[in-house]
C-alpha atoms as a PDB file:
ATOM      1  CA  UNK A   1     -26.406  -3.697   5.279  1.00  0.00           C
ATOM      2  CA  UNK A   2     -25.446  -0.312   5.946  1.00  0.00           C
ATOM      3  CA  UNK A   3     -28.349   2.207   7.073  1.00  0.00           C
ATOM      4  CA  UNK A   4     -27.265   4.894   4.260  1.00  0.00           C
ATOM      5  CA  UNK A   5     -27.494   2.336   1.626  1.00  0.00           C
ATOM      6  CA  UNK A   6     -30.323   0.248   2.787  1.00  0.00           C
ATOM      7  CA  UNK A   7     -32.401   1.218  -0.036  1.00  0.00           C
ATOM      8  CA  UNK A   8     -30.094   0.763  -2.645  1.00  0.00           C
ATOM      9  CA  UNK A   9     -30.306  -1.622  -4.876  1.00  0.00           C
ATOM     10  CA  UNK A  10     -26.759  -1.910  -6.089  1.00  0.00           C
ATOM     11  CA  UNK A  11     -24.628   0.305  -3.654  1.00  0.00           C
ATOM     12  CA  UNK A  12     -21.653   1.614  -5.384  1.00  0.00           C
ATOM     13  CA  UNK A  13     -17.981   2.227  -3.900  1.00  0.00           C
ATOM     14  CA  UNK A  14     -14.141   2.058  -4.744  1.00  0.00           C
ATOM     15  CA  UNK A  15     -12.511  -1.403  -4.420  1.00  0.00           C
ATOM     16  CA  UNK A  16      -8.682  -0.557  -3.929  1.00  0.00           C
ATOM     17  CA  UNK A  17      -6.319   1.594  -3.282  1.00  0.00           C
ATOM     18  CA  UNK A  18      -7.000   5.410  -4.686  1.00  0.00           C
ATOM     19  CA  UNK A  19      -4.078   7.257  -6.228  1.00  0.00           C
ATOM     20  CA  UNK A  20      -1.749   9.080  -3.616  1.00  0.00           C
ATOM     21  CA  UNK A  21      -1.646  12.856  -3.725  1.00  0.00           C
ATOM     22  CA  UNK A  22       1.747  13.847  -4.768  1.00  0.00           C
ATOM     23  CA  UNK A  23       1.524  16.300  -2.328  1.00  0.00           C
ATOM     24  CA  UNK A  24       1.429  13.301   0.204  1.00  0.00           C
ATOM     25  CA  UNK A  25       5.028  12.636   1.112  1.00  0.00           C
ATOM     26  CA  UNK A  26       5.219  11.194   4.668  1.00  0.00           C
ATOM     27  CA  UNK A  27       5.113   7.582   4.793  1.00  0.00           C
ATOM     28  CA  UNK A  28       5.379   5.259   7.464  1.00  0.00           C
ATOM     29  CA  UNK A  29       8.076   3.011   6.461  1.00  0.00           C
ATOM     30  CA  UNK A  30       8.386   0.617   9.195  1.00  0.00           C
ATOM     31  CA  UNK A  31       6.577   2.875  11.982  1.00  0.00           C
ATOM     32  CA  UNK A  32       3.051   1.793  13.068  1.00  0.00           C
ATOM     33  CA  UNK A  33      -0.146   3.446  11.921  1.00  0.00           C
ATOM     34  CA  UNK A  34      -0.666   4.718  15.539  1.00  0.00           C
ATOM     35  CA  UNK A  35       2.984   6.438  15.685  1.00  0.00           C
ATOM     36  CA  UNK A  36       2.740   8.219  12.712  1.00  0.00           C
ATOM     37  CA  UNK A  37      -0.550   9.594  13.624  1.00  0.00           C
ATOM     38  CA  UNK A  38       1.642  11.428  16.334  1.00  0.00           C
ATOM     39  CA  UNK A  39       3.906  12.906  13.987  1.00  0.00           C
ATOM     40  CA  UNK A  40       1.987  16.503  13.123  1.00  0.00           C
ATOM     41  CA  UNK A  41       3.204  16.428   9.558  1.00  0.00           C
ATOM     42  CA  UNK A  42       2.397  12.735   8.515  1.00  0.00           C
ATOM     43  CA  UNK A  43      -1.052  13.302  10.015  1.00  0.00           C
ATOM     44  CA  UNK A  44      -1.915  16.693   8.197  1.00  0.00           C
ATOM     45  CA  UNK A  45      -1.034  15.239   5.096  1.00  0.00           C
ATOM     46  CA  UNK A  46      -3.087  11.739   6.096  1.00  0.00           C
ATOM     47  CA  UNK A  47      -6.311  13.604   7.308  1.00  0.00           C
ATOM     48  CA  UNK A  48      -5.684  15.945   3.582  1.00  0.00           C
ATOM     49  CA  UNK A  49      -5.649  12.961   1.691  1.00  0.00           C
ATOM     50  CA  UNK A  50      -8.575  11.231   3.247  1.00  0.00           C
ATOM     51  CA  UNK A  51     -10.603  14.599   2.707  1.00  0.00           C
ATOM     52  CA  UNK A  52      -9.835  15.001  -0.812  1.00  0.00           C
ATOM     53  CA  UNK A  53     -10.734  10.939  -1.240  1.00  0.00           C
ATOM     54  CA  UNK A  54     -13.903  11.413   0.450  1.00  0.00           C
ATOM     55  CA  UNK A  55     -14.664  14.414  -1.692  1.00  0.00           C
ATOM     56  CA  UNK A  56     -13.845  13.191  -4.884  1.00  0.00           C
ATOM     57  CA  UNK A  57     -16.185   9.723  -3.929  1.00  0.00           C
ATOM     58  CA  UNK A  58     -19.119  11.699  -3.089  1.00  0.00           C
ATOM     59  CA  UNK A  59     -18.716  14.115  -6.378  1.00  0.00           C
ATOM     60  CA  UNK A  60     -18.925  11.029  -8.238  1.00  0.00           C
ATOM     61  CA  UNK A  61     -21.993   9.785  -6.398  1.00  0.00           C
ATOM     62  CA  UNK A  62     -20.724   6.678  -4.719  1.00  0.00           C
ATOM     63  CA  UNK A  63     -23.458   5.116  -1.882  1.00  0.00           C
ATOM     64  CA  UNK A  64     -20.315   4.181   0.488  1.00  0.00           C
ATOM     65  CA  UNK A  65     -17.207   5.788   0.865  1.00  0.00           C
ATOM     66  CA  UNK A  66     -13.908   5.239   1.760  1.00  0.00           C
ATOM     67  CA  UNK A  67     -10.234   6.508   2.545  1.00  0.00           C
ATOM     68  CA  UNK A  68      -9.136   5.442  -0.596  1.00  0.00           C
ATOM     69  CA  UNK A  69      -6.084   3.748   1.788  1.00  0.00           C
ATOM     70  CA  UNK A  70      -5.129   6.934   2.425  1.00  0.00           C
ATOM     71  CA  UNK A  71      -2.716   5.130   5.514  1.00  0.00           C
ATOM     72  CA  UNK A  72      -0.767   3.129   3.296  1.00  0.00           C
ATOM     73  CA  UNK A  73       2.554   4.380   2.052  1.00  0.00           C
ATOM     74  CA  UNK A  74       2.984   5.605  -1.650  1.00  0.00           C
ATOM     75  CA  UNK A  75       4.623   1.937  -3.062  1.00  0.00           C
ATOM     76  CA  UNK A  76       1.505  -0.066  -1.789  1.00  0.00           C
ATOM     77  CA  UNK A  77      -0.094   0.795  -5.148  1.00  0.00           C
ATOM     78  CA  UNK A  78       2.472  -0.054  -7.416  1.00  0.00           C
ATOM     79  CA  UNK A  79       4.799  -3.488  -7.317  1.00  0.00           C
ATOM     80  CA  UNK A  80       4.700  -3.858  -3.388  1.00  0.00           C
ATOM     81  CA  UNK A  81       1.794  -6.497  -3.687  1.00  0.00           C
ATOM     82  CA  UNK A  82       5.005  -8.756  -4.070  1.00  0.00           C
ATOM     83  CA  UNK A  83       7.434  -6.675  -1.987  1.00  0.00           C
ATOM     84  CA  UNK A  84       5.963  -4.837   0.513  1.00  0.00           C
ATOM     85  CA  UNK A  85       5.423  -7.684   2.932  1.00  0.00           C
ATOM     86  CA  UNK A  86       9.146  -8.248   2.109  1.00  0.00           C
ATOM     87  CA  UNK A  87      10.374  -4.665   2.821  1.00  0.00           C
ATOM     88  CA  UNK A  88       8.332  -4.818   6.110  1.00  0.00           C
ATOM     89  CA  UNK A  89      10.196  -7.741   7.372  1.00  0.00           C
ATOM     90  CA  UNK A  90      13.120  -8.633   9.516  1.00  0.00           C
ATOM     91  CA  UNK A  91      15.567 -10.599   8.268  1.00  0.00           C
ATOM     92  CA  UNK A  92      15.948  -8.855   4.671  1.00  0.00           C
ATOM     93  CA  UNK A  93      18.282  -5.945   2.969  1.00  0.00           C
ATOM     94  CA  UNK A  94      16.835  -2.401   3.216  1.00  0.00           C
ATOM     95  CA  UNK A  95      18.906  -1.394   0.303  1.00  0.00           C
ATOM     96  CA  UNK A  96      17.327  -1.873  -3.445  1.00  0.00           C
ATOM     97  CA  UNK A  97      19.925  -3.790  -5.690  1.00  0.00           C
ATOM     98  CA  UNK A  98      18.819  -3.491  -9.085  1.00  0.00           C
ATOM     99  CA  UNK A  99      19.532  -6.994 -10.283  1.00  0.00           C
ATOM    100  CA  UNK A 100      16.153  -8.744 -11.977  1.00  0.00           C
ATOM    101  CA  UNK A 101      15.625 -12.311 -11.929  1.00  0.00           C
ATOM    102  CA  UNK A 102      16.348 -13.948 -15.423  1.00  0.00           C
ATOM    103  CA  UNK A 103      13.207 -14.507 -17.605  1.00  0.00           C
ATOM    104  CA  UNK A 104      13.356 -17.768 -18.830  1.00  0.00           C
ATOM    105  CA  UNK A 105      12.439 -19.076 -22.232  1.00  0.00           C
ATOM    106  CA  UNK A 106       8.976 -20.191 -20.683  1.00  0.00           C
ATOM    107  CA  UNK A 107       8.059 -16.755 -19.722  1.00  0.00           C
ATOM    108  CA  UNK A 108       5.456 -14.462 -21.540  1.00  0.00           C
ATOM    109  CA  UNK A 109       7.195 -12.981 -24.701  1.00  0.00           C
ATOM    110  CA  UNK A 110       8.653  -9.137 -24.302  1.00  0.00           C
ATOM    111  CA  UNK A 111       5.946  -6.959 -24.201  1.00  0.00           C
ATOM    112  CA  UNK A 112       3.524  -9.036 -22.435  1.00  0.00           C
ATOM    113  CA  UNK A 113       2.516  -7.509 -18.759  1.00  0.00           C
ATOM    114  CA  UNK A 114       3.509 -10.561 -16.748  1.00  0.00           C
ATOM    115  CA  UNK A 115       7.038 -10.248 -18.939  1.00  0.00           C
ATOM    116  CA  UNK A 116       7.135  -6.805 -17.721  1.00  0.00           C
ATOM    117  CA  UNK A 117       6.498  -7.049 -14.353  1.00  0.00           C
ATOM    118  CA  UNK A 118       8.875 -10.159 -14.238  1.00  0.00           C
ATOM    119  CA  UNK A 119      11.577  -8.220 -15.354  1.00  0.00           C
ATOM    120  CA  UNK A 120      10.897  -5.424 -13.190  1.00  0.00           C
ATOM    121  CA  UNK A 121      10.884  -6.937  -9.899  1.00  0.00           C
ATOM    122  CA  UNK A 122      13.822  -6.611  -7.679  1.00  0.00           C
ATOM    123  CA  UNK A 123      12.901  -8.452  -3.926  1.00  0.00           C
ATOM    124  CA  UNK A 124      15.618  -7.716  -1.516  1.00  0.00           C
ATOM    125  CA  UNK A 125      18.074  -9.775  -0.165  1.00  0.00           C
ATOM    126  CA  UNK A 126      18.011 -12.174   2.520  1.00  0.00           C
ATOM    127  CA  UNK A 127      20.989 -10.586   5.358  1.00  0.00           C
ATOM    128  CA  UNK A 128      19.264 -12.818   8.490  1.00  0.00           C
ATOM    129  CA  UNK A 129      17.064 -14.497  10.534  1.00  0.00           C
ATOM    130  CA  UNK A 130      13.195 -13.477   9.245  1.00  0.00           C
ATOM    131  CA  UNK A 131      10.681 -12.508  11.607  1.00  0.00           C
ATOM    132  CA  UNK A 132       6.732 -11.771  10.703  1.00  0.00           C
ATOM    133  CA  UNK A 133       5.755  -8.760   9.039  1.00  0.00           C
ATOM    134  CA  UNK A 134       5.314  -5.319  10.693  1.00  0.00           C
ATOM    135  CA  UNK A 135       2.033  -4.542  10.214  1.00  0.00           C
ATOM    136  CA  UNK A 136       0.839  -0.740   9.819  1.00  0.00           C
ATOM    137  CA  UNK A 137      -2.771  -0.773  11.181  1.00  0.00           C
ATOM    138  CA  UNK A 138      -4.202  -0.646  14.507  1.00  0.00           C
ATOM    139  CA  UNK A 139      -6.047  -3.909  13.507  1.00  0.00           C
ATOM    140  CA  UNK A 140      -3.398  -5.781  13.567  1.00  0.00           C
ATOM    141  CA  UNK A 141      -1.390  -5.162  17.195  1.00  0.00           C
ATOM    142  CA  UNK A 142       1.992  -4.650  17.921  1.00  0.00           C
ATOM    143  CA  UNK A 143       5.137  -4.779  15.379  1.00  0.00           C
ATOM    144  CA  UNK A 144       7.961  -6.983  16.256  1.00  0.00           C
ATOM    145  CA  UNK A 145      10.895  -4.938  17.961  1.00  0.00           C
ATOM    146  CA  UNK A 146      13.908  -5.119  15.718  1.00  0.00           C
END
């Protein structure tokens, strides 16, 4: 257990990803964490966000606190659960071609949030051979070179 929550009997924190500033509009795309920490404007607006997360979390009295995924780029809170893996990948189209799957008969009925987010997704195409996914954290080592 963590020493500032030791004597807490239920600590509290955020599970997820916070919403990103809109004033946050660097993103990483396929560079690593590390690199983009070298670019002066990405990390400004990183180190911003992360002190306005950290602000907001100990306003609202949480026992631990955290970046709110400050380092992940704007789409990893929206439908990238599905496609951002994708995206980071070699092997698939970098251009967005608006053509949905079709929703079957067997599908939730209009209106219904898995209809909805059916409908919506659009996964790029496959253009060649696919490689494992660039990852954006130190954590996780090196990306693959393209």
């Amino acid at each position: 257990m963590y020493k500032a929550s030791a004597d807490v009997l239920l600590p509290t924190s955020v599970i997820g990803s916070l919403p990103r500033p809109a004033w946050h509009t660097a993103s990483l795309g396929r560079q690593t964490f590390l690199d983009a920490m070298v670019n002066a404007r990405w990390r400004e607006q990183y180190e911003d966000a992360v002190s306005t997360h950290l602000r907001a979390q100990e306003i609202a009295g949480l026992d631990i606190c955290t970046d709110g995924d400050a380092h992940y780029d704007e789409e990893v809170g929206g439908f990238s659960w599905q496609s951002y893996p994708l995206r980071h990948m070699a092997g698939f189209s970098r251009e967005v071609r608006l053509t949905p799957p079709a929703v079957t008969a067997v599908s939730p009925p209009r209106g219904h949030i898995l209809h909805d987010q059916l409908e919506a997704r659009v996964l790029p195409r496959i253009v060649g051979p696919l490689a494992l996914a660039i990852c954006n954290t130190p954590r996780c080592g090196k990306p693959p070179k393209d």
